[in-house]
Protein backbone atom coordinates (compact mmCIF):
# COMPACT_ATOMS: atom_id res chain seq x y z
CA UNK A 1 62.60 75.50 110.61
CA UNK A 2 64.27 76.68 107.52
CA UNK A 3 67.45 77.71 106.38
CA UNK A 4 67.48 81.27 104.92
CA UNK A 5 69.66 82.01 102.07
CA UNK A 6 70.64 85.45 101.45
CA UNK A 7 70.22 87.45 98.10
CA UNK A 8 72.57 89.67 96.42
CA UNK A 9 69.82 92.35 95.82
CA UNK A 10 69.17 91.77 100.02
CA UNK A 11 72.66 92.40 101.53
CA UNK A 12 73.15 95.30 103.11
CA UNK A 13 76.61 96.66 103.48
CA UNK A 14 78.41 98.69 106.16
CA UNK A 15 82.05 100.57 106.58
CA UNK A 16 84.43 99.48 108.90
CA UNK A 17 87.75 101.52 109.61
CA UNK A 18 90.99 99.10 111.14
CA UNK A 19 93.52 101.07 112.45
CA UNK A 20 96.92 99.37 111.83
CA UNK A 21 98.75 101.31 114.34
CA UNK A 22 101.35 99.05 116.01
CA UNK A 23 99.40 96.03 115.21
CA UNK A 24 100.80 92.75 112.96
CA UNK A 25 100.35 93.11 109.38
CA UNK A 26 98.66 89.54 109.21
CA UNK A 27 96.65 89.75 112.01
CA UNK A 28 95.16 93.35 111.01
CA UNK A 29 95.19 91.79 107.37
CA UNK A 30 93.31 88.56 108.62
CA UNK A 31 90.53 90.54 110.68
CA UNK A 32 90.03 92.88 107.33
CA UNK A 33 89.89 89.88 105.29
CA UNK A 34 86.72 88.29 107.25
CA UNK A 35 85.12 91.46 107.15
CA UNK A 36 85.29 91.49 103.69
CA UNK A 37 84.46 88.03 102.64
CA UNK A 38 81.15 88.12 104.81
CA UNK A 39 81.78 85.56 107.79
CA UNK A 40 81.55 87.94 110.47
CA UNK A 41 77.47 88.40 109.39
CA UNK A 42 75.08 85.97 110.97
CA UNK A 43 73.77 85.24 107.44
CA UNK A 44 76.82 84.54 105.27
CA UNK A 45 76.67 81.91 102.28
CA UNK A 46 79.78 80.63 101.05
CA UNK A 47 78.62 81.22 97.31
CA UNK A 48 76.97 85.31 97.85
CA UNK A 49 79.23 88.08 98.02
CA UNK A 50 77.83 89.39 101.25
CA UNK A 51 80.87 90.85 102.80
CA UNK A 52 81.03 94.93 104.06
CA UNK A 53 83.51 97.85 102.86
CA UNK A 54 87.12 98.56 105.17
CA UNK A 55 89.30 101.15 105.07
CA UNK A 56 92.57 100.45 106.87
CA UNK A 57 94.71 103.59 108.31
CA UNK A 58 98.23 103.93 109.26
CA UNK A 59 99.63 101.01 107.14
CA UNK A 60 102.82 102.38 107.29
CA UNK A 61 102.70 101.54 111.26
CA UNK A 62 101.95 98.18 111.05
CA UNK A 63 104.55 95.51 112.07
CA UNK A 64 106.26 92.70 111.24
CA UNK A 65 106.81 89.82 113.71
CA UNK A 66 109.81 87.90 113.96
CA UNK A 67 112.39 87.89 111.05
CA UNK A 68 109.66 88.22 108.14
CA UNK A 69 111.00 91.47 107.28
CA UNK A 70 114.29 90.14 105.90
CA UNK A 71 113.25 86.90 105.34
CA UNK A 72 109.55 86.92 103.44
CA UNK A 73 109.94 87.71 99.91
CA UNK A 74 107.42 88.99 97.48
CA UNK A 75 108.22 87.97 93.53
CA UNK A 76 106.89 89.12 90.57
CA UNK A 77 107.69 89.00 86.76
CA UNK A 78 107.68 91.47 84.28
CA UNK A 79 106.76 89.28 81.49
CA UNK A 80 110.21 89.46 79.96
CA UNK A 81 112.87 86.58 79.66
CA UNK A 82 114.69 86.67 83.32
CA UNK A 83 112.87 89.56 84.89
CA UNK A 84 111.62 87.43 88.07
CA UNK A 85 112.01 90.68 90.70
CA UNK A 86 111.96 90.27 93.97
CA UNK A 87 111.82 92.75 97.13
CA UNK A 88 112.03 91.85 100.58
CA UNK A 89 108.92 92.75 103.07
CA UNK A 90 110.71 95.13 104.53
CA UNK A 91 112.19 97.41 101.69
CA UNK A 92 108.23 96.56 100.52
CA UNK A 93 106.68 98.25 104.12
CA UNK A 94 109.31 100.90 103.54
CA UNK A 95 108.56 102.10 100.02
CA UNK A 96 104.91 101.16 99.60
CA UNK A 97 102.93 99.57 102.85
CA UNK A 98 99.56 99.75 101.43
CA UNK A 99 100.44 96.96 98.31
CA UNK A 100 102.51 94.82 101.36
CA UNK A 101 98.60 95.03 103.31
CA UNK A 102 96.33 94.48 100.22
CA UNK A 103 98.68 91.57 99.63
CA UNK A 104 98.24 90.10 102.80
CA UNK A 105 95.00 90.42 102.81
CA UNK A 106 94.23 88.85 98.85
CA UNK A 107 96.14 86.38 99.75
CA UNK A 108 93.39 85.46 102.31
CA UNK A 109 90.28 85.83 100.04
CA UNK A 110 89.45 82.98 97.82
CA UNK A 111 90.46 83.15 94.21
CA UNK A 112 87.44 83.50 92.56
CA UNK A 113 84.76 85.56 91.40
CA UNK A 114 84.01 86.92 95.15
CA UNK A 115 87.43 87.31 95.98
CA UNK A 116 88.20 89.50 93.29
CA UNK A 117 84.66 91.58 93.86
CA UNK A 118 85.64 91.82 97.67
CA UNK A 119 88.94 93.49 96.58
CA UNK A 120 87.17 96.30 95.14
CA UNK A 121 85.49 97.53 98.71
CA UNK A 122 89.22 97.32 100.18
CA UNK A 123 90.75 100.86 101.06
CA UNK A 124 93.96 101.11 102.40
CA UNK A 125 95.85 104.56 103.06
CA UNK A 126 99.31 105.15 104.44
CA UNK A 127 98.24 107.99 107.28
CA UNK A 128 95.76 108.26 109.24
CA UNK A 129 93.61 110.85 107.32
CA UNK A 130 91.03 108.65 104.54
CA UNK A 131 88.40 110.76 102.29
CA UNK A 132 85.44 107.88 103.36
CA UNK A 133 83.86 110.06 106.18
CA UNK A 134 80.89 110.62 104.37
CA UNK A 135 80.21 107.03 104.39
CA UNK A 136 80.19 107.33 108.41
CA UNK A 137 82.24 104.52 109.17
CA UNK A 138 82.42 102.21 112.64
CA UNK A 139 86.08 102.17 114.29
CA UNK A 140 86.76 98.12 114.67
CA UNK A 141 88.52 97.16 117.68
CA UNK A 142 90.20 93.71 118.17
């Protein structure tokens, strides 16, 4: 018996919508995250990119558990001499949820090559209204 190993050219590649309605931000961001690095697929290789597309609605309703939303803080620098920002992950859900979910979720992909390609089938919208229905998506319960 042999191993199969699957081919770029092979992989076939569904849509998957996550609601994040009421639902943690890292545990919707963790499900999305498998989805799109592969390992949900019987067939998954650690080196092919063989992970599916997901659009994530309502980002705006997902939650925070615990004290993360005053505590967690999310830095970046400008590239200028002391211009380290900073903004908590609340004031973040508040003013723009969708970069606080595809954070979450990047943070879970590897950093490579396939982590950045998986980024690109991420979708994430604020409401619950996406423009993807032509692709005829599956809803994703968990």
């Amino acid at each position: 018996m042999s191993t199969t190993m699957p081919k770029a050219n092979e992989i076939e590649r569904k849509w998957y919508v996550i609601d994040a309605q009421g639902k943690p931000l890292g545990k919707t961001a963790a499900k999305a995250a498998e989805i799109l690095n592969g390992k949900h697929k019987v067939d998954f290789a650690p080196h092919v990119d063989c992970g599916d597309f997901v659009i994530i609605i309502n980002a705006e309703k997902a939650v925070l558990t615990g004290a993360k939303a005053d505590k967690k803080i999310y830095y970046h620098h400008t590239g200028y001499i002391g211009n380290l920002k900073q903004i908590s992950a609340g004031d973040l859900m508040k003013k723009n949820p969708e970069k606080a979910m595809t954070l979450a979720i990047k943070g879970m992909l590897p950093s490579n090559t396939i982590g950045r390609k998986s980024m690109t089938r991420l979708r994430v919208y604020r409401g619950a209204e996406h423009n993807n229905a032509a692709q005829k998506p599956e809803v994703l319960e968990f």
